[in-house]
C-alpha atoms as a PDB file:
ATOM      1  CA  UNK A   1     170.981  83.101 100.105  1.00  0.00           C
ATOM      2  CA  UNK A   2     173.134  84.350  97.038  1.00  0.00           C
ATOM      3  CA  UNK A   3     175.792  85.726  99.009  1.00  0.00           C
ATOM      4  CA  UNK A   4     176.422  82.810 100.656  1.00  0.00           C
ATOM      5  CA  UNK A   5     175.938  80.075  97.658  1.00  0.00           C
ATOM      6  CA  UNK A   6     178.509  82.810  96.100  1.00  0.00           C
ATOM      7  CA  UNK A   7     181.085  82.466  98.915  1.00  0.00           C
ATOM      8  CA  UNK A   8     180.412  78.381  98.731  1.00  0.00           C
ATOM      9  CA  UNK A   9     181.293  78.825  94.949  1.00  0.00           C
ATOM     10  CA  UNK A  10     184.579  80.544  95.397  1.00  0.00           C
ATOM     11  CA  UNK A  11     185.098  78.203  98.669  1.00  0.00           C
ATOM     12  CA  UNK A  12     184.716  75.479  95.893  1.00  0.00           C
ATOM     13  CA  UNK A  13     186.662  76.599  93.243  1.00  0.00           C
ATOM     14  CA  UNK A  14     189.531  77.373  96.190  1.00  0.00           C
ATOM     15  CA  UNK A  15     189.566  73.749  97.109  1.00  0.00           C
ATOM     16  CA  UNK A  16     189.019  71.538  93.930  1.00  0.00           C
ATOM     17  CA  UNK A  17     189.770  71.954  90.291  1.00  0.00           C
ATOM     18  CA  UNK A  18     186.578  72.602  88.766  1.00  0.00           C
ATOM     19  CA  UNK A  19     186.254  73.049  85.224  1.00  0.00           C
ATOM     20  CA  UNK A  20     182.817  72.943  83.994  1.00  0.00           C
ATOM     21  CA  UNK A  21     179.627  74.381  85.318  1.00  0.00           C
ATOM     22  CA  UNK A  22     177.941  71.022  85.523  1.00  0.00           C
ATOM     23  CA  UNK A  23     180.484  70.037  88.149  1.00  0.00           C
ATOM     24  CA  UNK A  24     180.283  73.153  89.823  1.00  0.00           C
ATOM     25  CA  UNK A  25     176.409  72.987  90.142  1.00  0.00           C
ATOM     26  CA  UNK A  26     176.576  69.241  91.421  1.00  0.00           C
ATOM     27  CA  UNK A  27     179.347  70.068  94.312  1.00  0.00           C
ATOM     28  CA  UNK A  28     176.646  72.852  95.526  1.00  0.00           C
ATOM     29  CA  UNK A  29     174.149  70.515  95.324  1.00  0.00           C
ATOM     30  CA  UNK A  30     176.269  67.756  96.970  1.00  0.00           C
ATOM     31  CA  UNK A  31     176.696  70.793  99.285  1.00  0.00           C
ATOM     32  CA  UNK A  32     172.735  71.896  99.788  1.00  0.00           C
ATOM     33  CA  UNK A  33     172.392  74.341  97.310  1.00  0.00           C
ATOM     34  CA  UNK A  34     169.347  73.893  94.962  1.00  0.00           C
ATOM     35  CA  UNK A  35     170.755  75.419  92.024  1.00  0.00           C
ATOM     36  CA  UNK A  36     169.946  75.430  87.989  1.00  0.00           C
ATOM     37  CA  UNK A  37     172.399  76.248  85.368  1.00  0.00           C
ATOM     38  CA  UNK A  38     170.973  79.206  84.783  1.00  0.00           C
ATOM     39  CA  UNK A  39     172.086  80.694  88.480  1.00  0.00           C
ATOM     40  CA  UNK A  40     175.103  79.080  88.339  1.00  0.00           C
ATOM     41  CA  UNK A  41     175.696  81.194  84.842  1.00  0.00           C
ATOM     42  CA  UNK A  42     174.755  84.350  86.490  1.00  0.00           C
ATOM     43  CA  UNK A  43     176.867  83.591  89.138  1.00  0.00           C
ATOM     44  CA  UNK A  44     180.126  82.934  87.065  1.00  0.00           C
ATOM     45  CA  UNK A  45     179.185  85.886  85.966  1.00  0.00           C
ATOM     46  CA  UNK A  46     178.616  88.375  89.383  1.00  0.00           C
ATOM     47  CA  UNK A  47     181.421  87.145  90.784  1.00  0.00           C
ATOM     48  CA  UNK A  48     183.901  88.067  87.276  1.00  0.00           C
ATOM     49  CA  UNK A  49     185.551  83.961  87.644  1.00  0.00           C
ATOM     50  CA  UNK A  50     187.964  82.958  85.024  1.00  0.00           C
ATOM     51  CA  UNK A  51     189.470  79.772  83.625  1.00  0.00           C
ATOM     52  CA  UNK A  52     192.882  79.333  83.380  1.00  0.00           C
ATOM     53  CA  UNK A  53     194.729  76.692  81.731  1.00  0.00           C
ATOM     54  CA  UNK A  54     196.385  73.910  84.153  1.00  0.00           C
ATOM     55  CA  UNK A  55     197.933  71.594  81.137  1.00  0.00           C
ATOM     56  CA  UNK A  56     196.998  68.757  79.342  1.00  0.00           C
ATOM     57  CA  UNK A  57     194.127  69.933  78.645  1.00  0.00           C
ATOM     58  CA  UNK A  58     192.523  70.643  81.531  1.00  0.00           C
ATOM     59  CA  UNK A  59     191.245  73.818  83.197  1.00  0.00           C
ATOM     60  CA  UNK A  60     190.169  75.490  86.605  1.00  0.00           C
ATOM     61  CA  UNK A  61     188.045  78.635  87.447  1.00  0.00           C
ATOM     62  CA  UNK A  62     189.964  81.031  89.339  1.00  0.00           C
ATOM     63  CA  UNK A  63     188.587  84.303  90.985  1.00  0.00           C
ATOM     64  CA  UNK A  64     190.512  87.858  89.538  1.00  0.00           C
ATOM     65  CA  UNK A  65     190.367  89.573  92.732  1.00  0.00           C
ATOM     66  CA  UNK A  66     190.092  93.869  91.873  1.00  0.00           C
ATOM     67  CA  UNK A  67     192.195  94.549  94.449  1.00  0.00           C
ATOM     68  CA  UNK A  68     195.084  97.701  94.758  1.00  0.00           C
ATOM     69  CA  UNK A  69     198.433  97.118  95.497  1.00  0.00           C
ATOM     70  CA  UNK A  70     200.272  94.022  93.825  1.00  0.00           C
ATOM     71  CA  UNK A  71     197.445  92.786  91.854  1.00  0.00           C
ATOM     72  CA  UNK A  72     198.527  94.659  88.696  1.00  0.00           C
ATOM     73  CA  UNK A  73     201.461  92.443  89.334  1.00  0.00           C
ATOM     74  CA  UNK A  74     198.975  89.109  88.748  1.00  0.00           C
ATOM     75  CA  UNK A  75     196.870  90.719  86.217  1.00  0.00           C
ATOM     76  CA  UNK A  76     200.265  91.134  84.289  1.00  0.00           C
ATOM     77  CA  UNK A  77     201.231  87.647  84.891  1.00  0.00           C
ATOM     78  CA  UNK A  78     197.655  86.491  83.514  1.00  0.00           C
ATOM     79  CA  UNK A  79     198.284  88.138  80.867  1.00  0.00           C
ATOM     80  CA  UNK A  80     201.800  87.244  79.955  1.00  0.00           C
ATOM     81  CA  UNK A  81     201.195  83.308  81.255  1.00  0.00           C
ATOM     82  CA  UNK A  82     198.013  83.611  78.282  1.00  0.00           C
ATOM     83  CA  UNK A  83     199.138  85.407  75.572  1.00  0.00           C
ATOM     84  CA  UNK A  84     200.329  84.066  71.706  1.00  0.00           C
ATOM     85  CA  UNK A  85     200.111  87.125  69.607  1.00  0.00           C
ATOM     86  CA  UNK A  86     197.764  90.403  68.556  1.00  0.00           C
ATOM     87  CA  UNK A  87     197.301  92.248  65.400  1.00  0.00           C
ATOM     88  CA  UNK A  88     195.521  94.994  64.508  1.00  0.00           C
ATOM     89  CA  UNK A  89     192.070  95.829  62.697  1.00  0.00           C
ATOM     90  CA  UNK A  90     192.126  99.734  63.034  1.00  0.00           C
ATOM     91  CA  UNK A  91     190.839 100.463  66.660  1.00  0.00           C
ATOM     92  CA  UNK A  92     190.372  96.799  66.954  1.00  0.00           C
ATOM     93  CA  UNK A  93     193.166  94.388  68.623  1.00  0.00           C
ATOM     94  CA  UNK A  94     192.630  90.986  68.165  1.00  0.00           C
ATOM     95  CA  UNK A  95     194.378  89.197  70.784  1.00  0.00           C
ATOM     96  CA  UNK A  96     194.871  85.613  70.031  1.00  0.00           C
ATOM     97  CA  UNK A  97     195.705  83.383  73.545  1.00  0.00           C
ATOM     98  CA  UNK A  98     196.385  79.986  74.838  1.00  0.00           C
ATOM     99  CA  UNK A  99     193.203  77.794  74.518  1.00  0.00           C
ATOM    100  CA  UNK A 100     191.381  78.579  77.203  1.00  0.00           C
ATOM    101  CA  UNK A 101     192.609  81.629  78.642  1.00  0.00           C
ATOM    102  CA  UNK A 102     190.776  84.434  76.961  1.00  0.00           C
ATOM    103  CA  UNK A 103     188.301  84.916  79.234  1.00  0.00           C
ATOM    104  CA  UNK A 104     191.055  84.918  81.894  1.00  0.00           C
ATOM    105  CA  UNK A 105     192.933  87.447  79.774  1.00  0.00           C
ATOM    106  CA  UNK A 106     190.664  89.726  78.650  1.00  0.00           C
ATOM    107  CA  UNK A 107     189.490  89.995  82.700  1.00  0.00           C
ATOM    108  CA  UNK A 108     192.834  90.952  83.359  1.00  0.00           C
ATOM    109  CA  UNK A 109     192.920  93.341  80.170  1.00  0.00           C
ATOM    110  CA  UNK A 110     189.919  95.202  81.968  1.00  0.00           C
ATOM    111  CA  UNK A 111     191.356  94.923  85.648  1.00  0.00           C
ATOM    112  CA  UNK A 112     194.408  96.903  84.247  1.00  0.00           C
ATOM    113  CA  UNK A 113     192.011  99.722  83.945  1.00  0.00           C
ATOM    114  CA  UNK A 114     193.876 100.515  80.695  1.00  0.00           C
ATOM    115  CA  UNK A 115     192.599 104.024  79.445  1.00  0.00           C
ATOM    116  CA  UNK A 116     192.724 102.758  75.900  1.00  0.00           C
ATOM    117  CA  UNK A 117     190.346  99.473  76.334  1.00  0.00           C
ATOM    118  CA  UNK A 118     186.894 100.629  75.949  1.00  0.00           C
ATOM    119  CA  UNK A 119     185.590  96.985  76.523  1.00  0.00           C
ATOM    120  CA  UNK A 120     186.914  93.485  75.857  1.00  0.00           C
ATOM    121  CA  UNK A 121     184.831  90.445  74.570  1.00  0.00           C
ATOM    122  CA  UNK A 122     186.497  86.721  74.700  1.00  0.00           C
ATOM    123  CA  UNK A 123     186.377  83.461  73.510  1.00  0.00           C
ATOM    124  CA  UNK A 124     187.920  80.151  73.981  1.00  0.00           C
ATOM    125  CA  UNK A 125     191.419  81.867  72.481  1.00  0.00           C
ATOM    126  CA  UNK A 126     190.825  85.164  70.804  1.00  0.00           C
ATOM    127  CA  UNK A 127     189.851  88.665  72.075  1.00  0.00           C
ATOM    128  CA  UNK A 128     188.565  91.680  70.399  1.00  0.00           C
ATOM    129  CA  UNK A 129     189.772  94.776  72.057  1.00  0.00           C
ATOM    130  CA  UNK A 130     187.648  97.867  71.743  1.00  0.00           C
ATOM    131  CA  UNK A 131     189.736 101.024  71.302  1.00  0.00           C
ATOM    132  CA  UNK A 132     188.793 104.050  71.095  1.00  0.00           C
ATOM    133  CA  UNK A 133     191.112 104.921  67.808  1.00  0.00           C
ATOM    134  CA  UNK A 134     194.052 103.892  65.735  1.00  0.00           C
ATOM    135  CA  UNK A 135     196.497 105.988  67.657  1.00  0.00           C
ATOM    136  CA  UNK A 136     195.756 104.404  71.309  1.00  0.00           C
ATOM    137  CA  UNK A 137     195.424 101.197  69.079  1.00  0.00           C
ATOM    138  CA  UNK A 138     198.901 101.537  68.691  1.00  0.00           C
ATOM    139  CA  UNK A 139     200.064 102.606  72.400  1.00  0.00           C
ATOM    140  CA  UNK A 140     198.229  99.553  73.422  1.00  0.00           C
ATOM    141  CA  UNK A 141     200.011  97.185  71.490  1.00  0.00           C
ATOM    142  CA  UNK A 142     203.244  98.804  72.509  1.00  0.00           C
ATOM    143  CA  UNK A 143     201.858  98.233  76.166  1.00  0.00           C
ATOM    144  CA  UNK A 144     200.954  94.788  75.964  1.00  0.00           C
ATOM    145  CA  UNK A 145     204.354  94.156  74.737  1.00  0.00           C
ATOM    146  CA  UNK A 146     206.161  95.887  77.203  1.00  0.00           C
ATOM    147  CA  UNK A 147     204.257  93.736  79.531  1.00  0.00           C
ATOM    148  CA  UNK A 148     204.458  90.237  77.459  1.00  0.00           C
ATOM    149  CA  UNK A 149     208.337  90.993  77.059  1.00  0.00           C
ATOM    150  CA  UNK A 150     208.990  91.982  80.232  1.00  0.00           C
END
């Protein structure tokens, strides 16, 4: 039964512009799934969705696909499309974003497989960056920009 209230989620989120869990929980309902906030939670998080930012406000999950090939290409235009600025705390980056993208950036961030990200954690529009120290602190920055620039 998960697997397939999972693949009517990202059927869902595919076909409308669903922003909030609430609405995503009532369209599975609407659609037969008995569902609590709760699963739907888990489920956001199982199946890695993302927000991104559609203007004026408003938002949509998205699914970051971990695919090879050109998907380093999207991650990379996730990131670039979300960022505002970073700055440093020793092995700490702070990455500061448009509101409502971190969560889509910092999925992206660990979809790049970068060696120096140990783990990300997001908010609404800031990321903290694990590093491992202040060296690879500073070959990430210079990474991110070359991306962000590029």
């Amino acid at each position: 039964m998960k697997k397939i209230r999972q693949g009517k989620i990202i059927e869902l989120i595919q076909k409308y512009d669903i922003d909030t869990q609430e609405e995503l929980a009532l369209r599975l309902r609407d659609a037969g799934f008995d569902v609590t906030q709760a699963t739907i939670s888990r489920d956001i998080r199982e199946l890695k969705l993302s927000k991104i930012s559609l203007g004026g406000g408003s938002q949509k999950y998205i699914v970051l696909k971990q695919d090879d090939g050109h998907m380093g290409d999207k991650y990379i235009r996730v990131l670039r499309d979300g960022f505002s600025s970073m700055e440093m705390a020793q092995n700490i980056l702070v990455i500061k974003t448009v509101s409502g993208m971190a969560m889509a950036v910092a999925a992206a961030l660990d979809a790049l497989k970068l060696p120096e990200v140990v783990g990300c954690i997001a908010g609404d529009d800031t990321i903290f960056v694990a590093v491992r120290t202040v060296d690879e602190t500073h070959a990430l920055m210079d990474k991110i920009h070359g991306f962000v620039k590029a």
